[in-house]
N, C-alpha and C. Protein backbone atom coordinates (compact mmCIF):
# COMPACT_ATOMS: atom_id res chain seq x y z
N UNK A 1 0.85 -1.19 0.00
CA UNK A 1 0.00 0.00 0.00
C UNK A 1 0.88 1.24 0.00
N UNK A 2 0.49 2.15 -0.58
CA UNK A 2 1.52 3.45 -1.07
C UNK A 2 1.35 4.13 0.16
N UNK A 3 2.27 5.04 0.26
CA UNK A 3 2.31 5.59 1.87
C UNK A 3 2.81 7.31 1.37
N UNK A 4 1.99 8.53 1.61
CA UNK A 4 2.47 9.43 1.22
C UNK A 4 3.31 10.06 1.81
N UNK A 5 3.74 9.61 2.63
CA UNK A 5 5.09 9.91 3.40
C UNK A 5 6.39 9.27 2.34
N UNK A 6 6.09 8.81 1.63
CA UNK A 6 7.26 8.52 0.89
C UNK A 6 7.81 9.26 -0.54
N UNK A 7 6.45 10.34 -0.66
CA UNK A 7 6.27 10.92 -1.78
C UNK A 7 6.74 12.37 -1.13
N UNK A 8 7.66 12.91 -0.57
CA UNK A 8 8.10 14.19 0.46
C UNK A 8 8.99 14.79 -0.82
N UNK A 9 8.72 15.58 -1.74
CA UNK A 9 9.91 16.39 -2.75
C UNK A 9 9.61 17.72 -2.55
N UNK A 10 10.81 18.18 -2.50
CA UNK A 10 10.46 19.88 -2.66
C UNK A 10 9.77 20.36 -4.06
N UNK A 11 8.96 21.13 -3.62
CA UNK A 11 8.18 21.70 -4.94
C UNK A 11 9.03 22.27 -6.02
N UNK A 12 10.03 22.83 -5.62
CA UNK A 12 10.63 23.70 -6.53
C UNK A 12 11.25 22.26 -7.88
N UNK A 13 11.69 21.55 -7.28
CA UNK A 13 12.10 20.11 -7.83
C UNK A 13 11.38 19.81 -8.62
N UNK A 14 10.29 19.03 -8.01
CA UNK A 14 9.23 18.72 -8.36
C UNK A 14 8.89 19.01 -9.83
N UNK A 15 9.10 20.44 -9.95
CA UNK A 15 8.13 21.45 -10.82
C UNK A 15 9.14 21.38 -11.95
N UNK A 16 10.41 21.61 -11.62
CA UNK A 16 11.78 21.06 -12.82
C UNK A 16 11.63 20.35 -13.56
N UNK A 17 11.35 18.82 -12.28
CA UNK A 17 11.35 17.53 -13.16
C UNK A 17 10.36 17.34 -13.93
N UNK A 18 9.08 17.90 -13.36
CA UNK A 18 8.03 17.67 -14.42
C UNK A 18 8.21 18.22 -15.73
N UNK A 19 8.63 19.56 -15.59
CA UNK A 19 8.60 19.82 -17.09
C UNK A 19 9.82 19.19 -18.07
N UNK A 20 10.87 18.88 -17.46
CA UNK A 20 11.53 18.09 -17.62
C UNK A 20 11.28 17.11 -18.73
N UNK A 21 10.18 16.25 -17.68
CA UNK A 21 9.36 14.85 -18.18
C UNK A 21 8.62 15.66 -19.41
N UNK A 22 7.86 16.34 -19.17
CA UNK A 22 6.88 17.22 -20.25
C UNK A 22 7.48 17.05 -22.01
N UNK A 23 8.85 17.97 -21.28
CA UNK A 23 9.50 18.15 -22.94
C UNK A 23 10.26 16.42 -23.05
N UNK A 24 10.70 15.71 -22.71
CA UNK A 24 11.11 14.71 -23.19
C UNK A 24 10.35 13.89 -23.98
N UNK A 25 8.61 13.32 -23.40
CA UNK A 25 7.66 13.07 -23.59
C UNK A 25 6.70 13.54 -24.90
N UNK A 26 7.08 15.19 -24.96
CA UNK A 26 5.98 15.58 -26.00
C UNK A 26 6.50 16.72 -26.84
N UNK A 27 8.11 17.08 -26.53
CA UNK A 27 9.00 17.94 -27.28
C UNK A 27 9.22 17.43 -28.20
N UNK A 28 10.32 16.23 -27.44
CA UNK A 28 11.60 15.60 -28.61
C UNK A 28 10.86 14.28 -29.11
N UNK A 29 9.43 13.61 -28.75
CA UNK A 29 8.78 12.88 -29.43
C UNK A 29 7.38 13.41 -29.73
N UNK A 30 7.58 13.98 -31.02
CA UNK A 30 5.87 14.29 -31.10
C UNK A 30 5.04 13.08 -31.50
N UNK A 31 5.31 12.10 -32.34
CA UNK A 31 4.65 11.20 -32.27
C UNK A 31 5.32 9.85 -31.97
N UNK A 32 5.00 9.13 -31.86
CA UNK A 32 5.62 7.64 -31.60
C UNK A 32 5.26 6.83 -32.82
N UNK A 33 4.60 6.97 -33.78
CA UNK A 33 3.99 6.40 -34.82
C UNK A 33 4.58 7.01 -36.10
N UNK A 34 5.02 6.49 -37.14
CA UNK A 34 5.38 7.04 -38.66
C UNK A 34 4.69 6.02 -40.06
N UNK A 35 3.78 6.81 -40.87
CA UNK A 35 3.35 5.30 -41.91
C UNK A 35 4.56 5.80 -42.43
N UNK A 36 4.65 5.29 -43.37
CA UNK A 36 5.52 4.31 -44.56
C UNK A 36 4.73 4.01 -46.08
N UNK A 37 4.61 4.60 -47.12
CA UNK A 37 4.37 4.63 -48.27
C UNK A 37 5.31 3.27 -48.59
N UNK A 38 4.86 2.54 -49.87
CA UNK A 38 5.52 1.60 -50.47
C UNK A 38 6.65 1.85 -50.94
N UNK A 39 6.68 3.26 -52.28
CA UNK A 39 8.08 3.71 -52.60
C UNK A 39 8.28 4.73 -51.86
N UNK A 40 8.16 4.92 -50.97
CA UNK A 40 8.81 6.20 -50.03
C UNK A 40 10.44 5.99 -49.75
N UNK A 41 11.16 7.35 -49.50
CA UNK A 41 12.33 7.40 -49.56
C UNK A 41 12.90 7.48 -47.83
N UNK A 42 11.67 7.58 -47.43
CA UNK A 42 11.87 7.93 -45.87
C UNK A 42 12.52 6.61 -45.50
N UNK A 43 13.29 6.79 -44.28
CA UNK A 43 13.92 6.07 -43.26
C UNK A 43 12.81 5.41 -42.31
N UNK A 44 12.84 3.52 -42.28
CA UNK A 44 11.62 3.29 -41.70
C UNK A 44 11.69 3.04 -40.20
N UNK A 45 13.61 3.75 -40.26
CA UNK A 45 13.72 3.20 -38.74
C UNK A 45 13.65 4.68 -38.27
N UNK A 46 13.02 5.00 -37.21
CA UNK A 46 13.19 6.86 -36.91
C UNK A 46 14.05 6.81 -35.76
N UNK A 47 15.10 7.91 -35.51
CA UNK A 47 15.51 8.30 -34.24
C UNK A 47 14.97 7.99 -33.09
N UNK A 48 15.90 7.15 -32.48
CA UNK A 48 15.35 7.28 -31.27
C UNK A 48 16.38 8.09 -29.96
N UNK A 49 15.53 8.92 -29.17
CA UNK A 49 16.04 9.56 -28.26
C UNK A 49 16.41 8.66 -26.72
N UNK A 50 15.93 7.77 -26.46
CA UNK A 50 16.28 7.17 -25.62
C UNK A 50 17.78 6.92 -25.39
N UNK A 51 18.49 7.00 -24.24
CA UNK A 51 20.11 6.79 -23.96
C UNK A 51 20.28 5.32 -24.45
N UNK A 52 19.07 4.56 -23.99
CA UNK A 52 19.33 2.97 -23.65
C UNK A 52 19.36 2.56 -25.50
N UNK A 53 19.00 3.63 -26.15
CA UNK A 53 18.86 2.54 -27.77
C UNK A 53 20.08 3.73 -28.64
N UNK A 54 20.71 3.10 -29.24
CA UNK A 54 21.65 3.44 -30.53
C UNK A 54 20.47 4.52 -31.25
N UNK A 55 21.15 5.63 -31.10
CA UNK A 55 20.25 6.66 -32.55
C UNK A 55 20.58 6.14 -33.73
N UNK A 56 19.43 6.32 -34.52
CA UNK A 56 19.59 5.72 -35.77
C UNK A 56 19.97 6.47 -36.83
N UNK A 57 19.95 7.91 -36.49
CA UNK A 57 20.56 8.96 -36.95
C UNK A 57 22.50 8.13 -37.59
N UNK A 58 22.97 7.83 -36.41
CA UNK A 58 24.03 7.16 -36.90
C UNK A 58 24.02 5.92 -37.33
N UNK A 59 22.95 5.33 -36.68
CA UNK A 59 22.80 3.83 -37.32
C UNK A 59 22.75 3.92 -39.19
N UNK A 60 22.09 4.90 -39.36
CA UNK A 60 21.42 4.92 -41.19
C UNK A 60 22.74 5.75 -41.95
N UNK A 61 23.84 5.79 -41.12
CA UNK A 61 25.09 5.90 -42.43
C UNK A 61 25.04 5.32 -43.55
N UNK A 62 25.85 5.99 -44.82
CA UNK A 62 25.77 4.82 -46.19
C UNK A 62 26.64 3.57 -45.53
N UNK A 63 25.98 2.50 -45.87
CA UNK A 63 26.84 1.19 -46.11
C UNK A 63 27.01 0.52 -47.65
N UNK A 64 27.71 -0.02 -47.13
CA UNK A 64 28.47 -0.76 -48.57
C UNK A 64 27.48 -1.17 -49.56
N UNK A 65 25.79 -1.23 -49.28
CA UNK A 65 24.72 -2.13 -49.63
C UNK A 65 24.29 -0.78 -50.38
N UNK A 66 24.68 0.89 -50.46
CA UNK A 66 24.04 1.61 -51.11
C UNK A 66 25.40 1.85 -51.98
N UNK A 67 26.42 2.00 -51.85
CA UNK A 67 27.42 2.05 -52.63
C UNK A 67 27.97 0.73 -53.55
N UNK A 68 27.80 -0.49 -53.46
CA UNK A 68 28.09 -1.73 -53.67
C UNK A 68 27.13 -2.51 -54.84
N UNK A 69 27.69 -3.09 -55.58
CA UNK A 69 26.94 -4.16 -56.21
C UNK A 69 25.55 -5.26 -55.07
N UNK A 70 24.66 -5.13 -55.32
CA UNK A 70 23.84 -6.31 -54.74
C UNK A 70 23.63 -7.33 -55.41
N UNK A 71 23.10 -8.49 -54.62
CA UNK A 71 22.63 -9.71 -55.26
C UNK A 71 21.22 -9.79 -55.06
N UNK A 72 20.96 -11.10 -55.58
CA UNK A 72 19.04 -11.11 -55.82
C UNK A 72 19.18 -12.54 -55.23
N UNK A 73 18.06 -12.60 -54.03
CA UNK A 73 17.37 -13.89 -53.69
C UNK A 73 15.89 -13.28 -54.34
N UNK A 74 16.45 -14.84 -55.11
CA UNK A 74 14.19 -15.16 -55.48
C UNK A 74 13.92 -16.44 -54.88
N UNK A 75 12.73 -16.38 -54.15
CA UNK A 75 11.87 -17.71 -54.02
C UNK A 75 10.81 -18.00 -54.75
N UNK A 76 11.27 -18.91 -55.52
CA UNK A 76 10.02 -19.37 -56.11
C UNK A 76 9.12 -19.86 -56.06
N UNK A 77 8.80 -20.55 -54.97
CA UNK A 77 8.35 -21.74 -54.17
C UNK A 77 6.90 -20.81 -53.35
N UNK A 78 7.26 -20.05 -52.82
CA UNK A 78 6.51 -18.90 -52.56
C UNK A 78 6.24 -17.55 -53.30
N UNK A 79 7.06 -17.15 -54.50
CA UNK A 79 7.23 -15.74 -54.85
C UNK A 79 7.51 -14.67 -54.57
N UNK A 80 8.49 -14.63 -53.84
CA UNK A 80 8.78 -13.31 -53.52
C UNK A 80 10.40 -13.26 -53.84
N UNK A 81 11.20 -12.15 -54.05
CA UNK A 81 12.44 -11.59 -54.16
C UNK A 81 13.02 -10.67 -53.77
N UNK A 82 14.14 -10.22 -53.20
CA UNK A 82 14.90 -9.21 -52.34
C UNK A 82 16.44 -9.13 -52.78
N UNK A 83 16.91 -7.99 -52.62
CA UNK A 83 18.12 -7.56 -52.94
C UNK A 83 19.10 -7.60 -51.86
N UNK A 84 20.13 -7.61 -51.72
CA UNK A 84 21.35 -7.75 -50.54
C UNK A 84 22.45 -7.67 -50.99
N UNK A 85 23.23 -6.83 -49.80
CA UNK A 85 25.22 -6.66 -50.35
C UNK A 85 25.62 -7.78 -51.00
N UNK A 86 26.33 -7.56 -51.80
CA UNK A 86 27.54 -8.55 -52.59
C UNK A 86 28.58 -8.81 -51.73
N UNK A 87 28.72 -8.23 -50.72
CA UNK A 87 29.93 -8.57 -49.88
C UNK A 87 29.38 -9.89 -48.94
N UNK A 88 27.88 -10.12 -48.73
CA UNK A 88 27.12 -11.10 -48.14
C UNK A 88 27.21 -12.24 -48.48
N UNK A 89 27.06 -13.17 -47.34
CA UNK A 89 26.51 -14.32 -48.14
C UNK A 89 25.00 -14.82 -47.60
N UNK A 90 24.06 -15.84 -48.26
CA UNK A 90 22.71 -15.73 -48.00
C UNK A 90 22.87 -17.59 -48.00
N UNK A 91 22.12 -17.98 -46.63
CA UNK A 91 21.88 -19.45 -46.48
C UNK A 91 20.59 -19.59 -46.06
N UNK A 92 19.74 -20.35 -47.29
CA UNK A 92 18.47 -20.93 -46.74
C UNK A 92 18.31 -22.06 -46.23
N UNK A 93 17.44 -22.39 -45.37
CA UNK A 93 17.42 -23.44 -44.57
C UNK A 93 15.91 -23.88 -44.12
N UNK A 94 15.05 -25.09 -44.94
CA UNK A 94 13.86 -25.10 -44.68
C UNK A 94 13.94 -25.72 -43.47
N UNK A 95 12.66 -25.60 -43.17
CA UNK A 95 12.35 -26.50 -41.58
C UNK A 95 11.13 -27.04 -41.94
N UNK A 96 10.60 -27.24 -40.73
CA UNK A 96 9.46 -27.74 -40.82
C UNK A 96 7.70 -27.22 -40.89
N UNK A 97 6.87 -27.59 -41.40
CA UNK A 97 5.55 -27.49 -41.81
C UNK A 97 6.18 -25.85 -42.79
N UNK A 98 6.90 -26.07 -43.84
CA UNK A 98 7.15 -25.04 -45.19
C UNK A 98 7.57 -23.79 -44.37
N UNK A 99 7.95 -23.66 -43.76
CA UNK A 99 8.71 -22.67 -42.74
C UNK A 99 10.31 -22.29 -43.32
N UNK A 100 10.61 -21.33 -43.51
CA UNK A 100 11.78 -20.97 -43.62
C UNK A 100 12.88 -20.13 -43.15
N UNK A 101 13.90 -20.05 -42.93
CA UNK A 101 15.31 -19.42 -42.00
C UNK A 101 16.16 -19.20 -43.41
N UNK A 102 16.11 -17.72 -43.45
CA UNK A 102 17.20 -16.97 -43.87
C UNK A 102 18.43 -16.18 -43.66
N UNK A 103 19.70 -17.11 -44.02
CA UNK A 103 20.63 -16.32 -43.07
C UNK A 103 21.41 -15.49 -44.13
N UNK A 104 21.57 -14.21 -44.05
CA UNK A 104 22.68 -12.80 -44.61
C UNK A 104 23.71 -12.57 -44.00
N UNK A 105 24.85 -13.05 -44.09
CA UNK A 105 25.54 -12.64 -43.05
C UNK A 105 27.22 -11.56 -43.64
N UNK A 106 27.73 -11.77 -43.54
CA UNK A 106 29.30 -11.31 -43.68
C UNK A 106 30.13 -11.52 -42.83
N UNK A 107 31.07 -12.37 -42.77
CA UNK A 107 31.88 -13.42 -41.70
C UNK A 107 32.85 -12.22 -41.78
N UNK A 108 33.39 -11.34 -42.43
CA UNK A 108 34.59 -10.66 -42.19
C UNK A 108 34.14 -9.23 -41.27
N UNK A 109 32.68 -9.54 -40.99
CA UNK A 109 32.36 -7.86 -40.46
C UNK A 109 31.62 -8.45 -39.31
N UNK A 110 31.30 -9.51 -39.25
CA UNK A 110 30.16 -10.16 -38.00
C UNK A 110 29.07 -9.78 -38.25
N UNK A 111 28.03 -9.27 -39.70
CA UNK A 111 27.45 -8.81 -39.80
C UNK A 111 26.29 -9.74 -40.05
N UNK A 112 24.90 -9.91 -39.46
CA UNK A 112 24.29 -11.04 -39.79
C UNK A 112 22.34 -10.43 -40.14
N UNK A 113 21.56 -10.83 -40.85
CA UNK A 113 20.54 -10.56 -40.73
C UNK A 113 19.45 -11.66 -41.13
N UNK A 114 18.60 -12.22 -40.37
CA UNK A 114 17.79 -13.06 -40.38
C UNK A 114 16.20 -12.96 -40.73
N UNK A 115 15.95 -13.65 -41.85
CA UNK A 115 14.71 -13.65 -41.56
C UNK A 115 13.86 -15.25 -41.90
N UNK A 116 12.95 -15.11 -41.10
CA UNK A 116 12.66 -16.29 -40.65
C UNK A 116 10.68 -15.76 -41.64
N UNK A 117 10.06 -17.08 -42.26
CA UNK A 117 8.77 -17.18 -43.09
C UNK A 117 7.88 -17.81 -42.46
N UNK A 118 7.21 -17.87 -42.42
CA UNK A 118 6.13 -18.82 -41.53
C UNK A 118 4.81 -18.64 -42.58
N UNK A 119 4.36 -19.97 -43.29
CA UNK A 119 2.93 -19.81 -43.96
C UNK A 119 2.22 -20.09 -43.03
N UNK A 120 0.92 -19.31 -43.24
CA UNK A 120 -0.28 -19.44 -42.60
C UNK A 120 -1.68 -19.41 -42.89
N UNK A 121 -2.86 -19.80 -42.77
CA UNK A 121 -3.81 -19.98 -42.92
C UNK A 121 -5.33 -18.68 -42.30
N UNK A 122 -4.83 -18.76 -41.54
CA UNK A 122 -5.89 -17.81 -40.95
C UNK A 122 -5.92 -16.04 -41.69
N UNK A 123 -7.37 -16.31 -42.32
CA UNK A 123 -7.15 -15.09 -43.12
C UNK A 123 -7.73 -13.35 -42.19
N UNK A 124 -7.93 -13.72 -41.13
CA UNK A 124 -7.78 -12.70 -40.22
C UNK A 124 -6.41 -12.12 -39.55
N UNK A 125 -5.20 -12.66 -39.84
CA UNK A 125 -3.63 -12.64 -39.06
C UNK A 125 -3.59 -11.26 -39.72
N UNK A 126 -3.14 -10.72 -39.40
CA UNK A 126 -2.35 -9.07 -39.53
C UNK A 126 -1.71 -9.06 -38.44
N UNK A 127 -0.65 -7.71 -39.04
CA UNK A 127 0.34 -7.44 -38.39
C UNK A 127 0.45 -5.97 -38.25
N UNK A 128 0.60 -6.01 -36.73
CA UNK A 128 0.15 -4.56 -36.09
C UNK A 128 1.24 -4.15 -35.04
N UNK A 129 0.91 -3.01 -34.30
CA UNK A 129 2.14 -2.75 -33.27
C UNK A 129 1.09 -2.98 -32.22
N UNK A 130 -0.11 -3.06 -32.07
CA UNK A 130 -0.93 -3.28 -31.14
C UNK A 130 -1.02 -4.73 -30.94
N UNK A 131 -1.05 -5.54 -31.99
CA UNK A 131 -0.93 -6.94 -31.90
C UNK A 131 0.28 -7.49 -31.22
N UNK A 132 1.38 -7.38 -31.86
CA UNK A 132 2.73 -7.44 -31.39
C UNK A 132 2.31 -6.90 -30.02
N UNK A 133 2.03 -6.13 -29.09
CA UNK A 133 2.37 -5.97 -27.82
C UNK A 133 1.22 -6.49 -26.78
N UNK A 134 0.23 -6.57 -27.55
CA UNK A 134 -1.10 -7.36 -27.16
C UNK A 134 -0.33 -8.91 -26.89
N UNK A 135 -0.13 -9.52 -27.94
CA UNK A 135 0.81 -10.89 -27.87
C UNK A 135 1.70 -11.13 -27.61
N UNK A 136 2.61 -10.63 -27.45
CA UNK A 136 3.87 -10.77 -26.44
C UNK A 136 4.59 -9.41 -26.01
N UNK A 137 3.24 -9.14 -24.62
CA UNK A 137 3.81 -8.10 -23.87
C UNK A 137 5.07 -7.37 -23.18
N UNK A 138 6.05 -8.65 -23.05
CA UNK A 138 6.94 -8.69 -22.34
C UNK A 138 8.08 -8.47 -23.31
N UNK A 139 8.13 -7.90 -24.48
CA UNK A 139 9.12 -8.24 -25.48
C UNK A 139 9.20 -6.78 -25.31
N UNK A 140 10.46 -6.03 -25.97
CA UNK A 140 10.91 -4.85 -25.51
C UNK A 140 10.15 -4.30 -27.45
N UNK A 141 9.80 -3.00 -27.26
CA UNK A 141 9.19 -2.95 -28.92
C UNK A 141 9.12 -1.32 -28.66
N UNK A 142 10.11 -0.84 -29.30
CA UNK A 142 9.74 0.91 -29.55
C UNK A 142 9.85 1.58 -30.57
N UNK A 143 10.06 2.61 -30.83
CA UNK A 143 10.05 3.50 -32.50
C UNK A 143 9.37 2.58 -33.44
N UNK A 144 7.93 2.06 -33.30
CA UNK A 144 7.17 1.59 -34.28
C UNK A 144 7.27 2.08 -35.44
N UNK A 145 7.03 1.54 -36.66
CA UNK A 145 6.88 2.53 -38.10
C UNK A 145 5.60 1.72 -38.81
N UNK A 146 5.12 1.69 -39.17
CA UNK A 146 4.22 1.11 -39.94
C UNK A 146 4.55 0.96 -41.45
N UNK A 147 5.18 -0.30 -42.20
CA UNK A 147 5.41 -0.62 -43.47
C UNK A 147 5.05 -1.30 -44.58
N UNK A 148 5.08 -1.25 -45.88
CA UNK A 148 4.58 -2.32 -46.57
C UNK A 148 5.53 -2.49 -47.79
N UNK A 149 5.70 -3.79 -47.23
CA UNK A 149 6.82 -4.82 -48.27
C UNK A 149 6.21 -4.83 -49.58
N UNK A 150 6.98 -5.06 -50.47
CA UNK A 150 6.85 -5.31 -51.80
C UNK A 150 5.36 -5.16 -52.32
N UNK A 151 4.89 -3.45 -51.43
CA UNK A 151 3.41 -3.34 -52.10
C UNK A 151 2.27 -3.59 -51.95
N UNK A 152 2.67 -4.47 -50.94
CA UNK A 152 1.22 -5.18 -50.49
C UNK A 152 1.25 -5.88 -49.07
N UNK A 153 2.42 -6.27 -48.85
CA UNK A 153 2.51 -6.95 -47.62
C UNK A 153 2.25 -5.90 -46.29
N UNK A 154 1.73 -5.79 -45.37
CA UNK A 154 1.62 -4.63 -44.48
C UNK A 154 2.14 -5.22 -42.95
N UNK A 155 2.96 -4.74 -42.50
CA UNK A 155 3.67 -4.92 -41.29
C UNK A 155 4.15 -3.46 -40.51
N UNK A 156 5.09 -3.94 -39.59
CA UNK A 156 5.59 -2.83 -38.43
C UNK A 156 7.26 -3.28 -38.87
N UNK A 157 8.09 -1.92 -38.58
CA UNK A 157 9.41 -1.41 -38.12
C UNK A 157 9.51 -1.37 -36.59
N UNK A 158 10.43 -1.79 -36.07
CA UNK A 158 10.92 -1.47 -34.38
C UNK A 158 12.24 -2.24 -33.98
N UNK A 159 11.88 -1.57 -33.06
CA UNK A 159 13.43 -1.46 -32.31
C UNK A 159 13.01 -2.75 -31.36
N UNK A 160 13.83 -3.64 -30.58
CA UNK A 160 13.64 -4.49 -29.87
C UNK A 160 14.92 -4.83 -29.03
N UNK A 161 14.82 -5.96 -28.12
CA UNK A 161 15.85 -6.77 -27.87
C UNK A 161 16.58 -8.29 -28.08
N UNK A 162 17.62 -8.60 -28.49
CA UNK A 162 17.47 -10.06 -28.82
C UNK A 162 19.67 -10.18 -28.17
N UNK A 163 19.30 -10.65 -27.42
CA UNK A 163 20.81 -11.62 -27.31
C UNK A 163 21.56 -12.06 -28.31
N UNK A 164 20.97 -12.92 -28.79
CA UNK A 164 21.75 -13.30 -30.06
C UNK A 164 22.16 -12.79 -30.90
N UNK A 165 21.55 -11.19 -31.09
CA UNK A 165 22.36 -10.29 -31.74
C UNK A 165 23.11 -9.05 -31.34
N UNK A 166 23.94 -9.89 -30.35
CA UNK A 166 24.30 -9.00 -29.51
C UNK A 166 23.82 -7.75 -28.63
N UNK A 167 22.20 -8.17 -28.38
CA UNK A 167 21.75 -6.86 -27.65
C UNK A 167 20.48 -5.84 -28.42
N UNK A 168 20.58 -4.94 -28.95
CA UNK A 168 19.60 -4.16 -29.49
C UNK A 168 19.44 -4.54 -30.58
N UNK A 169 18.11 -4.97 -31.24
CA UNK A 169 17.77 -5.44 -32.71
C UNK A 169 16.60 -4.09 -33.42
N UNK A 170 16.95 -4.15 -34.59
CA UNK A 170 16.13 -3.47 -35.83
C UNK A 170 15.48 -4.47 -36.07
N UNK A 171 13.95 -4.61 -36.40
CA UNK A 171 13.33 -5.98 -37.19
C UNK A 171 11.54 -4.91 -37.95
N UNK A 172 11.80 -6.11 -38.97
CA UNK A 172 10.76 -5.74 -39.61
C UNK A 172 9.73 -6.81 -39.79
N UNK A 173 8.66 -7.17 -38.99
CA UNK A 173 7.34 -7.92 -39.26
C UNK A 173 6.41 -7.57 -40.45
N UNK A 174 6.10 -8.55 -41.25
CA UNK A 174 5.16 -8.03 -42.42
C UNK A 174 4.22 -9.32 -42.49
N UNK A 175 3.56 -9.69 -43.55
CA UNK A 175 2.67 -10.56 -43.98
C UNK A 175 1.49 -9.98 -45.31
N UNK A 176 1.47 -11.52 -45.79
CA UNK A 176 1.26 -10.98 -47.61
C UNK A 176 -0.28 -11.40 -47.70
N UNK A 177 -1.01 -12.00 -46.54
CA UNK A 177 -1.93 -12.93 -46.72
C UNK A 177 -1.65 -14.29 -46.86
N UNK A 178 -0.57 -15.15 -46.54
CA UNK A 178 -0.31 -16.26 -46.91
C UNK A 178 1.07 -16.67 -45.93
N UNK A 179 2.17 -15.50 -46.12
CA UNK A 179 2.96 -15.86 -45.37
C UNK A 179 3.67 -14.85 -44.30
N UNK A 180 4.53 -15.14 -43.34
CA UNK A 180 4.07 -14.19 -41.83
C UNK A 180 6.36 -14.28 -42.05
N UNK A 181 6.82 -12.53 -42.26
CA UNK A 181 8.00 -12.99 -42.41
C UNK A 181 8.19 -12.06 -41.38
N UNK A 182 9.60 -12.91 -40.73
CA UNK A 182 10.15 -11.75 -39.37
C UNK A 182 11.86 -11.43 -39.74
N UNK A 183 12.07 -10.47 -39.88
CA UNK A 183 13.54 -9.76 -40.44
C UNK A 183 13.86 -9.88 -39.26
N UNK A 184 15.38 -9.99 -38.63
CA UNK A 184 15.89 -9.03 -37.67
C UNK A 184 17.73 -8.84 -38.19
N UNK A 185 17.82 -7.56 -37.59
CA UNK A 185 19.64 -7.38 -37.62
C UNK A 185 20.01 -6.48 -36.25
N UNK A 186 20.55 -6.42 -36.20
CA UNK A 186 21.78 -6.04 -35.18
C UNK A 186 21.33 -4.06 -35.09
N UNK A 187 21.05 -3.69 -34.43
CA UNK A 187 20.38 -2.13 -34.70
C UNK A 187 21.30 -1.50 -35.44
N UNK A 188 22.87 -1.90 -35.19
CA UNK A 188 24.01 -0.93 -35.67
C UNK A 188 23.67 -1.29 -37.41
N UNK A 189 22.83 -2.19 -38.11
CA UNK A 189 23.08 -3.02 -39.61
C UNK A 189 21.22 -2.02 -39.60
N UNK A 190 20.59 -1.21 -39.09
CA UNK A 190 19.47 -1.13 -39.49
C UNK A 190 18.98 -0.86 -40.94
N UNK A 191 20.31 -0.09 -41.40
CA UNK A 191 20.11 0.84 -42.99
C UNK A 191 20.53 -0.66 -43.94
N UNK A 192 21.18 -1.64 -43.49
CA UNK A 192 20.84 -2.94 -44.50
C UNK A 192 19.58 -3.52 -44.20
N UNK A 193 19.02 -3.44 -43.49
CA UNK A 193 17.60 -4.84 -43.23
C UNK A 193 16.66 -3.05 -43.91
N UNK A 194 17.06 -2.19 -43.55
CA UNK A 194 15.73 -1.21 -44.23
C UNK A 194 15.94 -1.46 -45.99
N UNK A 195 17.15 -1.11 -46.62
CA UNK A 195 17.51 -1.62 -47.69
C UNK A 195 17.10 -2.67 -48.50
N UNK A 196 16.77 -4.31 -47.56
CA UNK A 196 16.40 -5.21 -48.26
C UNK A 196 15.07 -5.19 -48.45
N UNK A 197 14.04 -4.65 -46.98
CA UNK A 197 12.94 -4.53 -47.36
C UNK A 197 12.51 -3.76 -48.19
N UNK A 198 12.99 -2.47 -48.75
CA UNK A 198 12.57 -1.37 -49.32
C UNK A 198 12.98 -2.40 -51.46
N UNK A 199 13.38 -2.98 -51.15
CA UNK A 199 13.80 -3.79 -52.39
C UNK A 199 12.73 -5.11 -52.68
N UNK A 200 12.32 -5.35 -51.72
CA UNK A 200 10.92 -6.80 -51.74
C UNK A 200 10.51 -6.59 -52.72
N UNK A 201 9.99 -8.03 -53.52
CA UNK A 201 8.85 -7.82 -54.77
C UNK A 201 8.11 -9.39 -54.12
N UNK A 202 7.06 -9.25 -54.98
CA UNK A 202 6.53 -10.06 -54.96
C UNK A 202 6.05 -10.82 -56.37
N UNK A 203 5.95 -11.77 -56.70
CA UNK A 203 5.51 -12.17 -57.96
C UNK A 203 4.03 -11.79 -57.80
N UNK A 204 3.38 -11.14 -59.32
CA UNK A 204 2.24 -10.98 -59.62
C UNK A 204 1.65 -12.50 -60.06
């Protein structure tokens, strides 16, 4: 039970920190939300002001993937195709019930980006930032963007956490009506995983 004896601050404080909180809250973030046009040129990862996350301001330097030759994965099997550095290499790996693991990586930079396919059936599944936190609350999920892959697919941009990639992840959730794909890279690699998605096609 809260005890207001524990809540004792000088006003003058008080009145600092709030506005403090004020402008952090509703200055330096006016919105928390950004759509995303199909060919838009915008950045789908936005700044984030938080200490605890990498600005993406520096994250979205040119990399080698805007200056560089790319390569083309097509799946045919499903239809869809994406572009990626030439300095990469790309390992598919089916699993089970038509599920698929895509690995991008670059062994000379530690650079890795995954995305993992999942077909599905249920023609109600979308992909939301409300869903995502509705369904797994406990997962760290900020600077939402709202995107759409190769035109049609409609998903979310965010920031997250994952160990395995050493700590702060960029990932992009989408889905085409058929199949449910989850990107992730390393936050410092965000301007390559924005790159590949901004390159998606889909077969007509």
């Amino acid at each position: 039970m809260f005890s207001r004896r524990k809540i004792i601050i000088p006003i003058l404080f008080f009145i600092i920190a709030a506005a403090v909180i004020l402008w952090f809250f509703y200055g330096s973030k006016n919105e928390d939300k950004t759509t995303v046009k199909p060919d838009s040129s915008m950045a789908i990862f936005k700044e984030e002001k938080s200490e605890k996350t990498n600005s993406v301001s520096s994250v979205l330097a040119p990399s080698d993937f805007v200056s560089a030759q790319t390569k083309k994965y097509e799946n045919t099997q499903y239809g869809f195709s994406f572009k990626y550095p030439a300095s990469f290499t790309l390992g598919e790996f089916p699993e089970d019930e038509g599920r698929i693991s895509l690995t991008i990586q670059n062994s000379k930079t530690n650079q890795i980006i995954q995305i993992y396919i999942t077909p599905y059936e249920d023609s109600d599944f979308t992909v939301s930032a409300e869903q995502i936190r509705r369904d797994l609350p406990d997962m760290p999920f900020s600077n939402f963007a709202d995107v759409i892959a190769g035109g049609k697919a409609k998903g979310v941009a965010f920031f997250s956490q994952n160990d395995a990639f050493g700590g702060e992840t960029a990932e992009v959730w989408f889905a085409d009506g058929k199949l449910f794909f989850q990107a992730t890279a390393s936050a410092k690699d965000a301007k390559i995983l924005e790159e590949i998605i901004k390159s998606w096609k889909f077969q007509e």
